[in-house]
N, C-alpha and C. Protein backbone atom coordinates (compact mmCIF):
# COMPACT_ATOMS: atom_id res chain seq x y z
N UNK A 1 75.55 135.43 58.40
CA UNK A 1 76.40 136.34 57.66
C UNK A 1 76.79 137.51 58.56
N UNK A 2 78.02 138.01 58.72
CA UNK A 2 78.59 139.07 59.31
C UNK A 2 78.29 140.13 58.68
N UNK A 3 77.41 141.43 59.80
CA UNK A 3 77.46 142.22 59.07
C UNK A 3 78.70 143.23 59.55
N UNK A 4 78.76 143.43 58.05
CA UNK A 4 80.44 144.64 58.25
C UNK A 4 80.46 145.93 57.54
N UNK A 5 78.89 145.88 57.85
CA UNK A 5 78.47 148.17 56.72
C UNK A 5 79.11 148.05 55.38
N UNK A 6 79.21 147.02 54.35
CA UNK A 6 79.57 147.26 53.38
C UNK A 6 78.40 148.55 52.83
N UNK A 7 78.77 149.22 51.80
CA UNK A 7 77.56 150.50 51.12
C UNK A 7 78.06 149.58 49.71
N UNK A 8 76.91 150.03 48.80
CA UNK A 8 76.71 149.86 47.34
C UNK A 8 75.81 150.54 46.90
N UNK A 9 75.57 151.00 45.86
CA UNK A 9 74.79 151.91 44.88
C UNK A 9 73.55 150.85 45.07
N UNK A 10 73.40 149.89 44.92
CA UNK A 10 72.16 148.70 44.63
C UNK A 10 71.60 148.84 46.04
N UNK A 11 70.57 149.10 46.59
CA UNK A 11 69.70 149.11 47.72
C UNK A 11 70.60 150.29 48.92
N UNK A 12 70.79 151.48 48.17
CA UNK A 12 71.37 152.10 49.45
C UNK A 12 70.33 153.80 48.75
N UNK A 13 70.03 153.95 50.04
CA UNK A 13 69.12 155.27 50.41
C UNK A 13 69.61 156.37 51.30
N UNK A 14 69.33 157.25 50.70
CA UNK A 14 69.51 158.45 51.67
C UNK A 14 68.29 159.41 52.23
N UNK A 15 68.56 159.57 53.43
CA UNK A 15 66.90 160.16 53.98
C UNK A 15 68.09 161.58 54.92
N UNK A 16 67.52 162.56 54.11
CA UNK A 16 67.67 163.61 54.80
C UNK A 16 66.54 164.52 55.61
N UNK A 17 67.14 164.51 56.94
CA UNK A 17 65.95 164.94 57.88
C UNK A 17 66.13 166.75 58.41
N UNK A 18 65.21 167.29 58.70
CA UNK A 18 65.11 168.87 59.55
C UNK A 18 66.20 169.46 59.12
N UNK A 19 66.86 169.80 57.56
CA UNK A 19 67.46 170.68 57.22
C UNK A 19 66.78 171.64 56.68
N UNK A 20 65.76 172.17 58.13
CA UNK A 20 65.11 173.58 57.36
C UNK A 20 66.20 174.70 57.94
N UNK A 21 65.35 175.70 57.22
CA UNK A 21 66.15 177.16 57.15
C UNK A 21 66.06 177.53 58.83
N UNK A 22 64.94 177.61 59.21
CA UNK A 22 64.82 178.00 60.70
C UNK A 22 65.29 176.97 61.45
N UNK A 23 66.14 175.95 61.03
CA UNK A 23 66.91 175.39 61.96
C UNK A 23 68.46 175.56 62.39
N UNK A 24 68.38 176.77 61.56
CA UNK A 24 69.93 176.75 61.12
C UNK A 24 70.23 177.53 62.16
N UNK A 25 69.74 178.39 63.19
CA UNK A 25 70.43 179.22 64.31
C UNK A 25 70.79 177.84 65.53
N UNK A 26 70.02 177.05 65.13
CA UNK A 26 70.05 176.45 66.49
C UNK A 26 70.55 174.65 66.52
N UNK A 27 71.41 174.43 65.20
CA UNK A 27 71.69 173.61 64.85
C UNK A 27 73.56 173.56 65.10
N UNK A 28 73.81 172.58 66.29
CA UNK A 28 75.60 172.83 66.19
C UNK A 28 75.60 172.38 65.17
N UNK A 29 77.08 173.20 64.06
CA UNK A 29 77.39 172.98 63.00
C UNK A 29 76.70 173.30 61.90
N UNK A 30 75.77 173.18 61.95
CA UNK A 30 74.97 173.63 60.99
C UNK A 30 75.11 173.52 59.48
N UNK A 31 76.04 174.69 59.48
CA UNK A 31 76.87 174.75 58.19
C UNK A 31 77.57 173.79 57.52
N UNK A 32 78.48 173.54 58.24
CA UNK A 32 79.71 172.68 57.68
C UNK A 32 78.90 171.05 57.54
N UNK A 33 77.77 170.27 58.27
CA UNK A 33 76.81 169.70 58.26
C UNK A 33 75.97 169.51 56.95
N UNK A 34 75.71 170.72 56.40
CA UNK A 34 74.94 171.04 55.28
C UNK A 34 75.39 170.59 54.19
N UNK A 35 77.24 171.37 54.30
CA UNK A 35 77.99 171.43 52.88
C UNK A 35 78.00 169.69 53.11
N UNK A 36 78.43 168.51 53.75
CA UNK A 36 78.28 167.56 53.52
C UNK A 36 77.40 166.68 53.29
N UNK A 37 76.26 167.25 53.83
CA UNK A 37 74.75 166.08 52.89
C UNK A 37 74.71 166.76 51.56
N UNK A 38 75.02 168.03 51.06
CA UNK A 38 75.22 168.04 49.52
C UNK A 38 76.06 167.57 48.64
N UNK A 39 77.33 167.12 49.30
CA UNK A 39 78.02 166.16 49.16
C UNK A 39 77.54 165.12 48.50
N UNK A 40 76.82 164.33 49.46
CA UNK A 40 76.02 163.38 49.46
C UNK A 40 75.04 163.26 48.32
N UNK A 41 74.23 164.13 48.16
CA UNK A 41 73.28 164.33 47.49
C UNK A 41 73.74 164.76 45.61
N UNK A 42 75.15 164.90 45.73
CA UNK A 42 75.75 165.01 44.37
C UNK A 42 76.33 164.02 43.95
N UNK A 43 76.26 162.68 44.38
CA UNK A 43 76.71 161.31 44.05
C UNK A 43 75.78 161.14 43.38
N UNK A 44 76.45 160.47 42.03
CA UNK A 44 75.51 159.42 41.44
C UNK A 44 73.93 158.20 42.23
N UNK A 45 73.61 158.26 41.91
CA UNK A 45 72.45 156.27 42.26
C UNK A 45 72.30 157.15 43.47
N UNK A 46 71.88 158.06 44.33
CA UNK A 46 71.64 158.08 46.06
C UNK A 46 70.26 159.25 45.50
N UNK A 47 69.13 158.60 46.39
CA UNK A 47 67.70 159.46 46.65
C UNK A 47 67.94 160.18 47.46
N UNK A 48 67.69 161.42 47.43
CA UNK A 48 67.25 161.90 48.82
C UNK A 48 65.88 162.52 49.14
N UNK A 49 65.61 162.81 50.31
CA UNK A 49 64.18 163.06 50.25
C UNK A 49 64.11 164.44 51.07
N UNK A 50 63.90 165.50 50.58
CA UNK A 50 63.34 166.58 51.34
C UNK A 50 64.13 168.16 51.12
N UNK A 51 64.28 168.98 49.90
CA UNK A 51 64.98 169.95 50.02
C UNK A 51 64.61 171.00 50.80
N UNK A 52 65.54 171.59 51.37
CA UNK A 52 64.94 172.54 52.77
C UNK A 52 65.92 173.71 52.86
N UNK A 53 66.79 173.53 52.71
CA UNK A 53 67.83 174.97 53.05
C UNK A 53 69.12 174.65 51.39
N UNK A 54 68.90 176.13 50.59
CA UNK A 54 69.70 175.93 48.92
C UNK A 54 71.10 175.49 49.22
N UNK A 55 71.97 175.52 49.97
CA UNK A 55 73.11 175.16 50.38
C UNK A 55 72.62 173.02 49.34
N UNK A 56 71.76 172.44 49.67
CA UNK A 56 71.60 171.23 49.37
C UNK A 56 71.89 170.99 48.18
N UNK A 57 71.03 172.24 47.41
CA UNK A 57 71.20 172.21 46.08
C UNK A 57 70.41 170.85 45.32
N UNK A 58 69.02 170.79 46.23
CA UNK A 58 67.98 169.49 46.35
C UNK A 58 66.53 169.58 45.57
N UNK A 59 66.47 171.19 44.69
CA UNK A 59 65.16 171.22 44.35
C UNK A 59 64.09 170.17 43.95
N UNK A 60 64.54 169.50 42.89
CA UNK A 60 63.79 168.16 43.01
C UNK A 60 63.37 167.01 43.16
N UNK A 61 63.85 166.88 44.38
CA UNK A 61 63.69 165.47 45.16
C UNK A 61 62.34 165.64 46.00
N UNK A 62 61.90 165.12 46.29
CA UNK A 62 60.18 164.63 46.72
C UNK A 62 60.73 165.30 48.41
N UNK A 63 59.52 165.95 48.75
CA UNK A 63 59.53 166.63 50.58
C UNK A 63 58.45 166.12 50.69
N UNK A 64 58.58 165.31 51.93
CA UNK A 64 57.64 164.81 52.46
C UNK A 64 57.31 165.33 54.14
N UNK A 65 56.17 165.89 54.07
CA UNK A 65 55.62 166.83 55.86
C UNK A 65 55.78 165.25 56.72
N UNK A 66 56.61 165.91 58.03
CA UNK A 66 56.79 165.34 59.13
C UNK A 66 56.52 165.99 60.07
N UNK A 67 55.42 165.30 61.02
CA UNK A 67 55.40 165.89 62.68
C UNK A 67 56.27 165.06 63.56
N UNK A 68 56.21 163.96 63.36
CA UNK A 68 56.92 162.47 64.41
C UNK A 68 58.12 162.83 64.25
N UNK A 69 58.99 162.67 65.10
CA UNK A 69 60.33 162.56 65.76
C UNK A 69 60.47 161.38 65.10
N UNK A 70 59.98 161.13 63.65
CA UNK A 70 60.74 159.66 63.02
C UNK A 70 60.51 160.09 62.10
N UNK A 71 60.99 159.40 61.02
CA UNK A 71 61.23 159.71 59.64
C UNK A 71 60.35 158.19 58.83
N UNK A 72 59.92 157.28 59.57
CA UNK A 72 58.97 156.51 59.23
C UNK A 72 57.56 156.84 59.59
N UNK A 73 57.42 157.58 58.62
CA UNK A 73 56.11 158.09 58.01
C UNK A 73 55.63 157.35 57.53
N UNK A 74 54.21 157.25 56.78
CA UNK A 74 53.50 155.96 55.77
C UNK A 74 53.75 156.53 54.28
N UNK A 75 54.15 157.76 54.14
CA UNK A 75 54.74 158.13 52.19
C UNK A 75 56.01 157.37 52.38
N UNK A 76 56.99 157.48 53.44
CA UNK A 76 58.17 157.12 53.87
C UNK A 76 58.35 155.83 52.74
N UNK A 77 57.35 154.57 53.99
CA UNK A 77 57.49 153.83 54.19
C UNK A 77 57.23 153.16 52.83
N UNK A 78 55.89 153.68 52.24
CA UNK A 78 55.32 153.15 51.16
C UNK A 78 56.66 153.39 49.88
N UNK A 79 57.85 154.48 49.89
CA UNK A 79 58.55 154.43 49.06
C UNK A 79 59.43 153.35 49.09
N UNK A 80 60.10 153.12 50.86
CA UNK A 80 61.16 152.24 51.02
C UNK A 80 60.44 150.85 50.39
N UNK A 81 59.22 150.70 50.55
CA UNK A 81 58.79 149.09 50.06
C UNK A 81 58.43 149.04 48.62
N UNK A 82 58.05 149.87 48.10
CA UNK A 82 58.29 150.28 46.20
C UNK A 82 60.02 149.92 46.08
N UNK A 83 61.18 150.13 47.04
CA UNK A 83 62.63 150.24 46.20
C UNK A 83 62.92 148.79 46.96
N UNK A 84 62.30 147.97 47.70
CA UNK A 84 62.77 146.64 48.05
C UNK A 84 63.41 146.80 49.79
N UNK A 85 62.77 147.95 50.29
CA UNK A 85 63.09 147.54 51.98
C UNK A 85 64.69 147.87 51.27
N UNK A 86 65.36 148.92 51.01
CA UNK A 86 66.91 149.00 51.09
C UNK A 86 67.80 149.27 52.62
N UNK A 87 68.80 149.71 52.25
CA UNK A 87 69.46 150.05 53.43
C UNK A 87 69.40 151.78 53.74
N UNK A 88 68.98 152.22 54.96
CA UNK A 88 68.99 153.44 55.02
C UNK A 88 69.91 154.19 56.04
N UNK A 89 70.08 155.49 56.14
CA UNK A 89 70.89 156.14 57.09
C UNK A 89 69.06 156.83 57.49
N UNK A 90 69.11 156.19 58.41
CA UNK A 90 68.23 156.85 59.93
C UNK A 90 68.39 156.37 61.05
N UNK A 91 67.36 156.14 61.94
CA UNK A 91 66.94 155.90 63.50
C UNK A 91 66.53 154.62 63.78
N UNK A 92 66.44 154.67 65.09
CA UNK A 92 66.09 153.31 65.67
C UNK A 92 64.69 152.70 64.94
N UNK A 93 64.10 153.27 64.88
CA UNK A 93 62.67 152.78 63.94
C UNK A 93 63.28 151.66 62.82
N UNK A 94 64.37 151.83 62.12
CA UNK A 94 64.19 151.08 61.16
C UNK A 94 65.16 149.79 61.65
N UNK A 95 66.31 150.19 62.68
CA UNK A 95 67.07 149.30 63.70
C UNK A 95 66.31 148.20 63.84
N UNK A 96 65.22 148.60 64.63
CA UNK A 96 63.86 147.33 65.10
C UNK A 96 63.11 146.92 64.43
N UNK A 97 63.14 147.06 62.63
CA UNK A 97 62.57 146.16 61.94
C UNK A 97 64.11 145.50 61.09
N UNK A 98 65.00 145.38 61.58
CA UNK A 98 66.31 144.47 61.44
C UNK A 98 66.52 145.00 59.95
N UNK A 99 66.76 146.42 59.66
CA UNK A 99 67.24 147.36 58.86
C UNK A 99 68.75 147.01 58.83
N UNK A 100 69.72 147.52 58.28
CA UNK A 100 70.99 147.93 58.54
C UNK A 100 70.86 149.02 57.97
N UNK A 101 71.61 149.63 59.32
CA UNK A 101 71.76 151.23 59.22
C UNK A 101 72.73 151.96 59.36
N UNK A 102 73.61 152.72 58.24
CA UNK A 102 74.48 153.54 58.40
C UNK A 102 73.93 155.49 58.62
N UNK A 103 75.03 155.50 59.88
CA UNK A 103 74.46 157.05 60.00
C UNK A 103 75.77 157.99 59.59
N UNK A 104 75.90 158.60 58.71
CA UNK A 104 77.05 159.82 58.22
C UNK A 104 77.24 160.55 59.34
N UNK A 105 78.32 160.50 59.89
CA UNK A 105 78.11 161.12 60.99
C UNK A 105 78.32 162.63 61.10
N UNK A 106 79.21 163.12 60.34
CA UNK A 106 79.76 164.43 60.00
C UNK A 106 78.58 165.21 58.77
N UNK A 107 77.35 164.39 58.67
CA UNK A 107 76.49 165.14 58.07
C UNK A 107 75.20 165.14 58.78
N UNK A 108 75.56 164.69 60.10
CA UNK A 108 74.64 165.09 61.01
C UNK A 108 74.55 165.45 62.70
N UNK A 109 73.38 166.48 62.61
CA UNK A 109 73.94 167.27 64.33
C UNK A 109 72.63 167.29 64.90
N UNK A 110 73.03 168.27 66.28
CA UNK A 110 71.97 168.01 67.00
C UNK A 110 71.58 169.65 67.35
N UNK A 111 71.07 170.17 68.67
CA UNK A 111 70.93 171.52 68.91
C UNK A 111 72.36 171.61 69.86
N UNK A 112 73.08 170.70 70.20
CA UNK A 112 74.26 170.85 71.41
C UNK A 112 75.28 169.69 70.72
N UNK A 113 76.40 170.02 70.74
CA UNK A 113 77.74 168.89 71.11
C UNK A 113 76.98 167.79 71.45
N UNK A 114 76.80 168.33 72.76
CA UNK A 114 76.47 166.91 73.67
C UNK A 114 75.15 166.17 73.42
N UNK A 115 74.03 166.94 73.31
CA UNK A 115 73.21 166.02 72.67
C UNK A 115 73.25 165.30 71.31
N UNK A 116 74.09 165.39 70.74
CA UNK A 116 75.20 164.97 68.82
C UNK A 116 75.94 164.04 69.27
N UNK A 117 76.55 164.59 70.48
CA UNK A 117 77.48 162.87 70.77
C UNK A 117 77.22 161.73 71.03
N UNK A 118 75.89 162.31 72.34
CA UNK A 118 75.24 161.29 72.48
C UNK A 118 74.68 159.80 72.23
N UNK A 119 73.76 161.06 71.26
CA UNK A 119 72.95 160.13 70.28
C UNK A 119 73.75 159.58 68.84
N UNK A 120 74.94 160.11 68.97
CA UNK A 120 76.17 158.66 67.76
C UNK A 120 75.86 157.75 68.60
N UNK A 121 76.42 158.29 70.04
CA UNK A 121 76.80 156.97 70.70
C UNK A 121 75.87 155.76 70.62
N UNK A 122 74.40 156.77 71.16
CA UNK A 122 73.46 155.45 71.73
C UNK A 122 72.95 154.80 70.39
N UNK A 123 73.32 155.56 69.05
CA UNK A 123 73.16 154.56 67.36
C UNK A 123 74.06 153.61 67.61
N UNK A 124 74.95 153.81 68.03
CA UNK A 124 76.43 152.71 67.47
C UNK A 124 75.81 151.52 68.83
N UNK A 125 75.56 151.89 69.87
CA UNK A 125 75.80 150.90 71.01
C UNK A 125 74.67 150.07 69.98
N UNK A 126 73.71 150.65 69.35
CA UNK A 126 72.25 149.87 69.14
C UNK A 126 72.01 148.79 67.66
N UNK A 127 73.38 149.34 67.18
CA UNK A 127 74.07 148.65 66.55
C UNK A 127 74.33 149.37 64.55
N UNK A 128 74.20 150.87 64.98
CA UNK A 128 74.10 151.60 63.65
C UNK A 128 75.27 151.27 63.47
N UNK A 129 75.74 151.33 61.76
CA UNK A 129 77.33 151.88 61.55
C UNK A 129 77.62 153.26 61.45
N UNK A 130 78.13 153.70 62.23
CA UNK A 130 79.24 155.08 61.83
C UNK A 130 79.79 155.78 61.07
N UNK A 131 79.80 156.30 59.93
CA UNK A 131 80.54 156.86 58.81
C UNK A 131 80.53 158.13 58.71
N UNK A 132 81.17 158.41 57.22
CA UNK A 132 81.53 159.64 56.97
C UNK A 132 81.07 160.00 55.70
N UNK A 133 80.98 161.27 55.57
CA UNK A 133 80.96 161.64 53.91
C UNK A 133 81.99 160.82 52.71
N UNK A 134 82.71 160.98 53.10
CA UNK A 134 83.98 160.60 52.20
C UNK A 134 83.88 158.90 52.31
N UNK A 135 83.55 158.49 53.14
CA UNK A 135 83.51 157.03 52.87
C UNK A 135 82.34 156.64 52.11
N UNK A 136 81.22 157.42 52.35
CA UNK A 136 79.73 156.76 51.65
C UNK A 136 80.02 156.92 49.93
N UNK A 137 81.21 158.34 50.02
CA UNK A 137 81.20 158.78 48.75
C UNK A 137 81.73 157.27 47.80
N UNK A 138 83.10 156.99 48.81
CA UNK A 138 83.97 155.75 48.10
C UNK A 138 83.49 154.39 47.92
N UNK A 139 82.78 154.02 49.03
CA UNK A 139 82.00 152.78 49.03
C UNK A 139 80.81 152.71 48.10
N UNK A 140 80.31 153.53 47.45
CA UNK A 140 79.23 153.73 46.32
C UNK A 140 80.30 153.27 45.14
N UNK A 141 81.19 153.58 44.72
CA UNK A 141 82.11 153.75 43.30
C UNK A 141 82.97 152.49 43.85
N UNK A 142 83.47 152.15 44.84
CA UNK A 142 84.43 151.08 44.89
C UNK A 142 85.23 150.83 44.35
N UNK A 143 85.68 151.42 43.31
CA UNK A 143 86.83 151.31 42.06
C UNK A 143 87.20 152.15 41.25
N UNK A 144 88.79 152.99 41.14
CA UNK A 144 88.49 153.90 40.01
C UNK A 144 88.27 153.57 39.21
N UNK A 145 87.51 152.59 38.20
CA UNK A 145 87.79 152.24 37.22
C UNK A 145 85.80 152.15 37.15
N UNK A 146 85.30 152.32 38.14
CA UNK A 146 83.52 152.62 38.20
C UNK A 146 83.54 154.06 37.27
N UNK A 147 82.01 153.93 36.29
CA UNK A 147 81.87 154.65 35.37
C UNK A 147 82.24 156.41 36.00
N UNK A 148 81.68 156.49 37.21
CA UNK A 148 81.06 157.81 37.84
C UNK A 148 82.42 157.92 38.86
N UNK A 149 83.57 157.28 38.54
CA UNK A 149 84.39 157.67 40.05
C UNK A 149 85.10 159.33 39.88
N UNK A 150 85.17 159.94 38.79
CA UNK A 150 86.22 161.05 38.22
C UNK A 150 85.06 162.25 39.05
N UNK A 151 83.52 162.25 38.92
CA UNK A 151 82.68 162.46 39.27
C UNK A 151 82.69 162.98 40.95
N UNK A 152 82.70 161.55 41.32
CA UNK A 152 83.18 161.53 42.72
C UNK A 152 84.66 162.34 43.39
N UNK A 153 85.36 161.81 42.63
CA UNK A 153 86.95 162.25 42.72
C UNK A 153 86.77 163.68 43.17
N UNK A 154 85.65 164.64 42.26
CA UNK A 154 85.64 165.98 42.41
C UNK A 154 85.61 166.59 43.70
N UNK A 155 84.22 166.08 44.07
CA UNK A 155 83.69 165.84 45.42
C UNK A 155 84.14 165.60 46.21
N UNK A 156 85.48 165.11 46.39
CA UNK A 156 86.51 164.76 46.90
C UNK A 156 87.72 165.76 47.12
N UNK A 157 88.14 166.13 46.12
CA UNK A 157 88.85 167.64 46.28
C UNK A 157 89.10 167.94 47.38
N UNK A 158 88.69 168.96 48.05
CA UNK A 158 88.22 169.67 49.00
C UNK A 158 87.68 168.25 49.90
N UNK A 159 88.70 168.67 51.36
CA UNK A 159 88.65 167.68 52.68
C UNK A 159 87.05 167.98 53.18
N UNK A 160 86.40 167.06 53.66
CA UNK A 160 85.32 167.66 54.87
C UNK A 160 84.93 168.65 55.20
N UNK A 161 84.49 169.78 55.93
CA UNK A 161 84.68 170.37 56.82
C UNK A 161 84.52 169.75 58.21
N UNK A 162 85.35 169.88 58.87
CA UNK A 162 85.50 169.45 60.24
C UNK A 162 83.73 170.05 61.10
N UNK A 163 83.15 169.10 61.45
CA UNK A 163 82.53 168.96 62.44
C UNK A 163 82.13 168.68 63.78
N UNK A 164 83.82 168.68 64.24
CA UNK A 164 83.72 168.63 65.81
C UNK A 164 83.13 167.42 66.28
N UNK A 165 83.56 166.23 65.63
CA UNK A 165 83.92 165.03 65.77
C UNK A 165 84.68 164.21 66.91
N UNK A 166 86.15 165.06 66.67
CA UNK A 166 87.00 164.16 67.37
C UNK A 166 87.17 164.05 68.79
N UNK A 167 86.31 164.71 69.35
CA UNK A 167 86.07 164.39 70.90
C UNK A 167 85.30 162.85 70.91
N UNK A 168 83.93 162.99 70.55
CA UNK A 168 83.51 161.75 70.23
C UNK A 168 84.28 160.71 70.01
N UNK A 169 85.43 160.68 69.08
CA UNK A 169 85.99 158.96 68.34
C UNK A 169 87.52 159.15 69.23
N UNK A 170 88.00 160.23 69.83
CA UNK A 170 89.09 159.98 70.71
C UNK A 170 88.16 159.02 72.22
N UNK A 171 87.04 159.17 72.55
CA UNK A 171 86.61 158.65 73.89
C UNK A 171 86.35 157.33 73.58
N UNK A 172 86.08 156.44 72.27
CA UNK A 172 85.51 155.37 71.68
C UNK A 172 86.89 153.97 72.13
């Protein structure tokens, strides 16, 4: 079977990582970053895990303490195998247990441009899919005629904020 990043409400997860407050001086984008995983996080059917800075607007979703430079933790893990091993937006960790993985790309940064571009890149070479806010939003609802699309529509309104993207997908 070809995979081609379809998203659906049925086995799709969201794992939001290091949107603490003291990350925010030293985070390119930061901001405009933020306003789009709340985005995210205001769709219908999508978990997220970890409120950290009110911009999320995440109070009660489950925070789970991380030291590892991964987000496969054993609370992590023990949730993803309670919801059926779904599809997640993270890291190579879940790549190498033959995951499919979409990463939002405009809802996530690094401490530099260049270390943000990078590491799209070296997701996509490794075989992540690429996306956006606005697409995860559409590919969840798939139809105006889905109960929750007017919902979405809102969320929609108001474009992105630009995250200094298009250097990245002009070099691609």
């Amino acid at each position: 079977v070809a995979r081609i990043g379809r998203l659906s409400t049925k086995g799709s997860v969201l794992l939001l990582c290091d949107m603490q407050e003291k990350f925010r001086p030293n985070i390119f984008q930061f901001t405009n970053m933020v306003s789009n995983a709340a985005r995210l996080l205001q769709a219908p059917h999508v978990l997220g895990l970890g409120p950290t800075v009110p911009e999320l607007g995440a109070w009660d979703l489950t925070a789970h303490a991380k030291t590892k430079f991964t987000m496969m933790i054993e609370p992590v893990e023990k949730e993803l195998k309670a919801l059926g091993d779904p599809k997640i937006c993270t890291t190579f960790d879940l790549l190498e247990k033959g995951m499919e993985v979409h990463i939002v790309a405009d809802a996530v940064s690094s401490r530099s441009q260049t270390d943000r571009l990078f590491a799209l890149s070296r997701l996509r070479q490794s075989g992540a899919f690429l996306t956006t806010t606005e697409a995860v939003l559409l590919q969840h609802v798939q139809d105006a005629k889905h109960p929750n699309f007017r919902e979405i529509q809102k969320l929609l309104v108001q474009p992105s904020p630009d995250t200094a993207l298009l250097a990245f997908f002009s070099s691609l």
